[in-house]
C-alpha atoms as a PDB file:
ATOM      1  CA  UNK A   1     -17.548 238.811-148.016  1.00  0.00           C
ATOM      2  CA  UNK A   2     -17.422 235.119-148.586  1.00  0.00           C
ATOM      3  CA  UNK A   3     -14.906 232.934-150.467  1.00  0.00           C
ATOM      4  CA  UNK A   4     -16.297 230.173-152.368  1.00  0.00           C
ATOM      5  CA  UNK A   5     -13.987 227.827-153.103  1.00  0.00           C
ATOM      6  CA  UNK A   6     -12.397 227.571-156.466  1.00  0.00           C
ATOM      7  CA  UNK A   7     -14.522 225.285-158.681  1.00  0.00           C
ATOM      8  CA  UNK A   8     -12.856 223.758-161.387  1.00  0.00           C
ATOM      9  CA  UNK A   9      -9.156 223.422-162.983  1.00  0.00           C
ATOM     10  CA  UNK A  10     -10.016 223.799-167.029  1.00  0.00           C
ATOM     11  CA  UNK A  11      -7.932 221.388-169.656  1.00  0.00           C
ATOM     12  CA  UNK A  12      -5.360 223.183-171.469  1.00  0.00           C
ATOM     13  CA  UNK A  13      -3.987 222.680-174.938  1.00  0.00           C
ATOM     14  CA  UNK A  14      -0.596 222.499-173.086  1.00  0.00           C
ATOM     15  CA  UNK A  15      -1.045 219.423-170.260  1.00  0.00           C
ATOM     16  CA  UNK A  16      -0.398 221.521-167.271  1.00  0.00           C
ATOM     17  CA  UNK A  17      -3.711 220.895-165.981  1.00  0.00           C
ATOM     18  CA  UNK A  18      -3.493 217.039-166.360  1.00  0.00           C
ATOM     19  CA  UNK A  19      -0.067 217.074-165.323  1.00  0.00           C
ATOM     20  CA  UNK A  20      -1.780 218.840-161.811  1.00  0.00           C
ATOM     21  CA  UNK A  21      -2.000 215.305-160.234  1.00  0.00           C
ATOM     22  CA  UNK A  22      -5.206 214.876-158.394  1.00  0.00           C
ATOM     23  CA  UNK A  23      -7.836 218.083-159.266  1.00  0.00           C
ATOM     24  CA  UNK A  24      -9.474 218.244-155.938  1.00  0.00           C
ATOM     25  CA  UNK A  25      -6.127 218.355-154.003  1.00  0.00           C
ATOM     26  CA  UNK A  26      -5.082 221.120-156.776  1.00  0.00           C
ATOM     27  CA  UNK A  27      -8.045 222.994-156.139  1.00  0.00           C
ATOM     28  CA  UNK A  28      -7.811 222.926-152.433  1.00  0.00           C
ATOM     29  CA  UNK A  29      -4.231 224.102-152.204  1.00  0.00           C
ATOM     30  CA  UNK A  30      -5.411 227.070-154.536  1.00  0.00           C
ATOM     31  CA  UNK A  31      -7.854 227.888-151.998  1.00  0.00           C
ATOM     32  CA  UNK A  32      -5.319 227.545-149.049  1.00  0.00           C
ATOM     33  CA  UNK A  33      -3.091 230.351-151.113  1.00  0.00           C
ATOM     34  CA  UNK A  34      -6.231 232.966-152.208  1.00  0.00           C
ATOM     35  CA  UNK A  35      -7.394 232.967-148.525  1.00  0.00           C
ATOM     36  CA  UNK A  36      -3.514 233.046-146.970  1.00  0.00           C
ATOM     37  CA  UNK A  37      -3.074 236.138-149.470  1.00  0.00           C
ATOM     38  CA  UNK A  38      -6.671 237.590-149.158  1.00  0.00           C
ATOM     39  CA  UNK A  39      -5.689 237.657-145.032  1.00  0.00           C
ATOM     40  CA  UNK A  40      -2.443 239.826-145.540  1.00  0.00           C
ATOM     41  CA  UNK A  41      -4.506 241.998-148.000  1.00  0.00           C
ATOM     42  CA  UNK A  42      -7.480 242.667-146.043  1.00  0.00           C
ATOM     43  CA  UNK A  43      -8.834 243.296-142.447  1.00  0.00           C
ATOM     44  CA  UNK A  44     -10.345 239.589-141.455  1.00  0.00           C
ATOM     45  CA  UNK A  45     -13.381 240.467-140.212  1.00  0.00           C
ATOM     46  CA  UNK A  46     -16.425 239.999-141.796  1.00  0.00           C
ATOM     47  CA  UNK A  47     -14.521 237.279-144.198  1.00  0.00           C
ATOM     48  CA  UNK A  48     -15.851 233.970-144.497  1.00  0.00           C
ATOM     49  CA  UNK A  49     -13.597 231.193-146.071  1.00  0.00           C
ATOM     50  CA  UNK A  50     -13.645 227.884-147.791  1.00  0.00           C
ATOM     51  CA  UNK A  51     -13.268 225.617-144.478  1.00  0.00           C
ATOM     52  CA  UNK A  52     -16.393 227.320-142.755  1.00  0.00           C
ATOM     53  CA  UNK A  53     -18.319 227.541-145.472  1.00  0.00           C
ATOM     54  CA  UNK A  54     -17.944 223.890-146.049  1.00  0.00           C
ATOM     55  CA  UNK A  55     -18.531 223.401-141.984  1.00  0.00           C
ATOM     56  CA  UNK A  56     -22.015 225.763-142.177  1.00  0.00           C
ATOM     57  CA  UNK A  57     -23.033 223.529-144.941  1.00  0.00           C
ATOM     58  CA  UNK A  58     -21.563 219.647-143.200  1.00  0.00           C
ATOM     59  CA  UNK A  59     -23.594 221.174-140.245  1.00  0.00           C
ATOM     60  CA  UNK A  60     -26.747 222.305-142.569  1.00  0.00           C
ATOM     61  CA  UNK A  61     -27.372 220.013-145.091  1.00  0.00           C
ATOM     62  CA  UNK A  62     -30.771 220.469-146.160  1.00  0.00           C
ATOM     63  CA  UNK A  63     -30.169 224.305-146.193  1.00  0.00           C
ATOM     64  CA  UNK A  64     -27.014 224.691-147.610  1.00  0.00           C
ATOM     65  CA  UNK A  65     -25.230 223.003-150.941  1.00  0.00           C
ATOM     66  CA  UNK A  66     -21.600 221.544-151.028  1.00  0.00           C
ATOM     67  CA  UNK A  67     -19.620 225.068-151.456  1.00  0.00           C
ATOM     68  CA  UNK A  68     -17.206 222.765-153.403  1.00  0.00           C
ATOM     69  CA  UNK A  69     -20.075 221.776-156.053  1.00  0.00           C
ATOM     70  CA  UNK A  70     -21.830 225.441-157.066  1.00  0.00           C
ATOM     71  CA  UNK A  71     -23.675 224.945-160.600  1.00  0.00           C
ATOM     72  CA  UNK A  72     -21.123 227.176-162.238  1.00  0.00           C
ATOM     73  CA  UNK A  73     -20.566 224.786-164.998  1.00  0.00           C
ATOM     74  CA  UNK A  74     -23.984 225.378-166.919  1.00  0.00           C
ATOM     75  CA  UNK A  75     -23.128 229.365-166.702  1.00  0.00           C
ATOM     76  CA  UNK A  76     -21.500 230.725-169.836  1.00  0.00           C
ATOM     77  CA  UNK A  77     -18.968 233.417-170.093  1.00  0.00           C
ATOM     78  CA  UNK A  78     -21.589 235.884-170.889  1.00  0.00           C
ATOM     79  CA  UNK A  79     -23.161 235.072-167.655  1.00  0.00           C
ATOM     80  CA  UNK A  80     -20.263 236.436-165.931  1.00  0.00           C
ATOM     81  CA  UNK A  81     -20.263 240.232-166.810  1.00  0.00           C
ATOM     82  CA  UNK A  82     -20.717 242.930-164.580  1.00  0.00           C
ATOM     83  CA  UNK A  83     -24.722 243.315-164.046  1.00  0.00           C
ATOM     84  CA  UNK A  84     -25.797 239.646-165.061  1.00  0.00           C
ATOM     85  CA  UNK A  85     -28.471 238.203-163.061  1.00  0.00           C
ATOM     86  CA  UNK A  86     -27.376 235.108-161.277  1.00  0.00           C
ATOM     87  CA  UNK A  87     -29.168 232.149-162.900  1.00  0.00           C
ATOM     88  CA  UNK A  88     -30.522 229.488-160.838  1.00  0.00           C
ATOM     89  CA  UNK A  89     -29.614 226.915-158.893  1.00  0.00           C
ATOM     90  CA  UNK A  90     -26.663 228.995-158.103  1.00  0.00           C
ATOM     91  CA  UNK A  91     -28.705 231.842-157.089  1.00  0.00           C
ATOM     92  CA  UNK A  92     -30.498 230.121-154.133  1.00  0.00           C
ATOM     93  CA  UNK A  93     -27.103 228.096-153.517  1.00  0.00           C
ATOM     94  CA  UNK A  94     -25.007 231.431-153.172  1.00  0.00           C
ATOM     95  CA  UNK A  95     -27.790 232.623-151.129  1.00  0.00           C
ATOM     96  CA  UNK A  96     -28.772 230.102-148.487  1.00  0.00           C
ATOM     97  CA  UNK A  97     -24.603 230.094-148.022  1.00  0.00           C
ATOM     98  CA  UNK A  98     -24.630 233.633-147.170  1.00  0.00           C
ATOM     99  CA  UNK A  99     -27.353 233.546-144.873  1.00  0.00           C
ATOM    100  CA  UNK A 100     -25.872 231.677-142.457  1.00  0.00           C
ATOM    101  CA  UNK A 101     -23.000 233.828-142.643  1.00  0.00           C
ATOM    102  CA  UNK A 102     -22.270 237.772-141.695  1.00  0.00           C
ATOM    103  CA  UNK A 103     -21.499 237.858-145.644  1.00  0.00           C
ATOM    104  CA  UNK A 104     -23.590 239.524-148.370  1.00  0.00           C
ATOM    105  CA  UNK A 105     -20.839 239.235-151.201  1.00  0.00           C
ATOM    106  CA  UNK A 106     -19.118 235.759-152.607  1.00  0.00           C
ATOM    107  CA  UNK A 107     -15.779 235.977-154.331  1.00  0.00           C
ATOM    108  CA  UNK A 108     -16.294 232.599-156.485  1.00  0.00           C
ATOM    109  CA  UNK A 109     -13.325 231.930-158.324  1.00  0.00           C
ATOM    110  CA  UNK A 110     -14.954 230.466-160.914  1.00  0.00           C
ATOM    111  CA  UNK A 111     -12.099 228.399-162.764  1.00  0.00           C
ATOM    112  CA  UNK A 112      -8.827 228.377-163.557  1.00  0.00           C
ATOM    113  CA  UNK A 113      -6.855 227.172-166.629  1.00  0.00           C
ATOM    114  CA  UNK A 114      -3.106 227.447-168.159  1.00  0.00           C
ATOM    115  CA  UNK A 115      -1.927 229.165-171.212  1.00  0.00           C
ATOM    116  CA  UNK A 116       1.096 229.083-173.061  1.00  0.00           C
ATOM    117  CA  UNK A 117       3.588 231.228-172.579  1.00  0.00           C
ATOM    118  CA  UNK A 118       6.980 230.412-174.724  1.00  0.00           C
ATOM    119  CA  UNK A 119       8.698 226.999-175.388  1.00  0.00           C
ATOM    120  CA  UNK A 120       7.646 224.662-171.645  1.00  0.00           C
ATOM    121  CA  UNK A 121       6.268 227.925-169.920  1.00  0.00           C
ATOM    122  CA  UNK A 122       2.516 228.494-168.895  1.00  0.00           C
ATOM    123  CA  UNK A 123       0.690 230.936-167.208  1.00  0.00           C
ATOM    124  CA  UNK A 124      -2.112 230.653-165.259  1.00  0.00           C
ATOM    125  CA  UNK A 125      -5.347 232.702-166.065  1.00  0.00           C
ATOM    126  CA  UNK A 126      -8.048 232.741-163.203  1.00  0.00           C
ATOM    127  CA  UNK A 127     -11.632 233.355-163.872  1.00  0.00           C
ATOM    128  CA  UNK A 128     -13.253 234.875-161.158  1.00  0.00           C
ATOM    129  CA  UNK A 129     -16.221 236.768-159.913  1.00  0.00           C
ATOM    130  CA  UNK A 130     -18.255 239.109-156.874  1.00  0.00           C
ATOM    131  CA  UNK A 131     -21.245 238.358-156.529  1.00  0.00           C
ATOM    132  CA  UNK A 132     -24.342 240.089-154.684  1.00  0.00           C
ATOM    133  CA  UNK A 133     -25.858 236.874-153.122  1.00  0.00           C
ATOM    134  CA  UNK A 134     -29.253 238.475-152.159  1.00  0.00           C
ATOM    135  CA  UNK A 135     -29.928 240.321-155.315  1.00  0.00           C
ATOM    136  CA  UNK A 136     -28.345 237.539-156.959  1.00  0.00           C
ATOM    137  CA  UNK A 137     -26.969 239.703-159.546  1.00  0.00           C
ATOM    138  CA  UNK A 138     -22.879 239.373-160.751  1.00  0.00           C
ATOM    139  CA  UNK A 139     -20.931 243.040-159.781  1.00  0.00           C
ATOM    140  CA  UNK A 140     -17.858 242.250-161.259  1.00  0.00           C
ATOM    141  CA  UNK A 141     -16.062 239.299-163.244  1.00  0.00           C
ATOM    142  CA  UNK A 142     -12.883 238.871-165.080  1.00  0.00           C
ATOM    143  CA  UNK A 143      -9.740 237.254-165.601  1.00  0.00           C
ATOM    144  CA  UNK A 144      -6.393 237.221-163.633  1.00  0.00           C
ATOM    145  CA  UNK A 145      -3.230 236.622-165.001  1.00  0.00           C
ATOM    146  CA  UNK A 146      -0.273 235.311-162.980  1.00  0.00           C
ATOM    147  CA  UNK A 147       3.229 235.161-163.728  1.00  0.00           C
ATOM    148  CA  UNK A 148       4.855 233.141-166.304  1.00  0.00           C
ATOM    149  CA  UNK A 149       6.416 229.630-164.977  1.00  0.00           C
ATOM    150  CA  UNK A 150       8.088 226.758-166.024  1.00  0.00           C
ATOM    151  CA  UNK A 151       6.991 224.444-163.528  1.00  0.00           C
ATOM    152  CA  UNK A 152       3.454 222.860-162.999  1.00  0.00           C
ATOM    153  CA  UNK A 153       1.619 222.459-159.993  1.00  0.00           C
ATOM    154  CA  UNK A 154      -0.540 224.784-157.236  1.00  0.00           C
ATOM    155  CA  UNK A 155       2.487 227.496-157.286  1.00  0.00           C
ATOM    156  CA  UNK A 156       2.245 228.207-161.007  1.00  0.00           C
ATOM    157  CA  UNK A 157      -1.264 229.656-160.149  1.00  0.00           C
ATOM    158  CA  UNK A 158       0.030 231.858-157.171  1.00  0.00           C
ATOM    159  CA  UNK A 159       0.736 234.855-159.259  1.00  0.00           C
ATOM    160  CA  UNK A 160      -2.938 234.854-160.576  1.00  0.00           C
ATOM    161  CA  UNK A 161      -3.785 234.343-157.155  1.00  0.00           C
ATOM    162  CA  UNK A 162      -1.834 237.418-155.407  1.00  0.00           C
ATOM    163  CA  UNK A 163      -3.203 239.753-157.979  1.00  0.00           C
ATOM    164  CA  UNK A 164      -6.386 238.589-157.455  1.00  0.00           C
ATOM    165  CA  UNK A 165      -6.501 239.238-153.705  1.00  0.00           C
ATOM    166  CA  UNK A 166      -4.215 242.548-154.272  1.00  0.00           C
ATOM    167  CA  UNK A 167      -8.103 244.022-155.909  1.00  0.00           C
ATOM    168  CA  UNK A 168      -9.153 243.833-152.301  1.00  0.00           C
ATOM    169  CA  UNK A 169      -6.143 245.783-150.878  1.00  0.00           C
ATOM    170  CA  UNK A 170      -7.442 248.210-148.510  1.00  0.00           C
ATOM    171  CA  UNK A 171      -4.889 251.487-148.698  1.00  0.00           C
END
């Protein structure tokens, strides 16, 4: 399984997520927490995280896009249901990213955004999906809700982020 990295931090009607400081930095710290919690959930091997997949594609650059810059965007949320072809270019990006990888399956969380949650509280929902690279078709999508916080910044998504990797739990 691979780990794309998180790919966007969505405005809120709140301003947590321009109150996040600077997005990429966000992002990246988000991505330091999934894999840290995907590690104590699952047995490594076979896993393939942000850092090398951004490596494999430094190293490949004609074969490989920027993991940090997947055409999510143009996707809508009905494009992210269980058995929902992948549409392209993220299709051929997801799978020119798993062939130079032992993976098969991307985990792409695909955004995540804060909602209110009582007077100065949020909570964080994250959007995510698994993919099937080579058949390029979506196996499972939804939405992850963390805990409810009072203070903004990469640890008010944590919650989401621990549930999310707690789906991958092997007993």
């Amino acid at each position: 399984m691979a780990v794309a990295p998180i790919q966007a931090l969505l405005s809120d009607t709140i301003g947590w997520s321009t109150g996040a400081g600077d997005q990429s930095a966000f992002l990246r710290s988000v991505d330091d927490e999934l894999e840290r919690a995907l590690r104590d959930s699952v047995r490594p091997a076979g896993w393939v995280y942000p850092p090398q997949l951004a490596r494999s594609a430094r190293r490949n650059p004609t074969v490989v896009s920027d993991p940090y810059q997947l055409a999510v965007a143009g996707i809508g949320a009905s494009q992210w249901k269980a058995g929902a072809p992948l549409r392209e270019p993220l299709a051929s990006q997801l799978r020119a990213m798993v062939a130079l990888t032992p993976a098969r399956y991307v985990l792409i969380p695909v955004s995540v955004r804060f909602e209110p949650a009582g007077a100065g509280a949020a909570r964080a929902s994250l959007h995510a999906a698994v993919v099937d690279a080579r058949g390029s078709i979506v196996l499972w999508a939804g939405n992850i809700h963390g805990d409810t916080v009072s203070a903004r910044g990469p640890a008010a998504t944590y919650g989401a982020v621990h549930r999310l990797a707690a789906l991958f739990r092997l007993p």
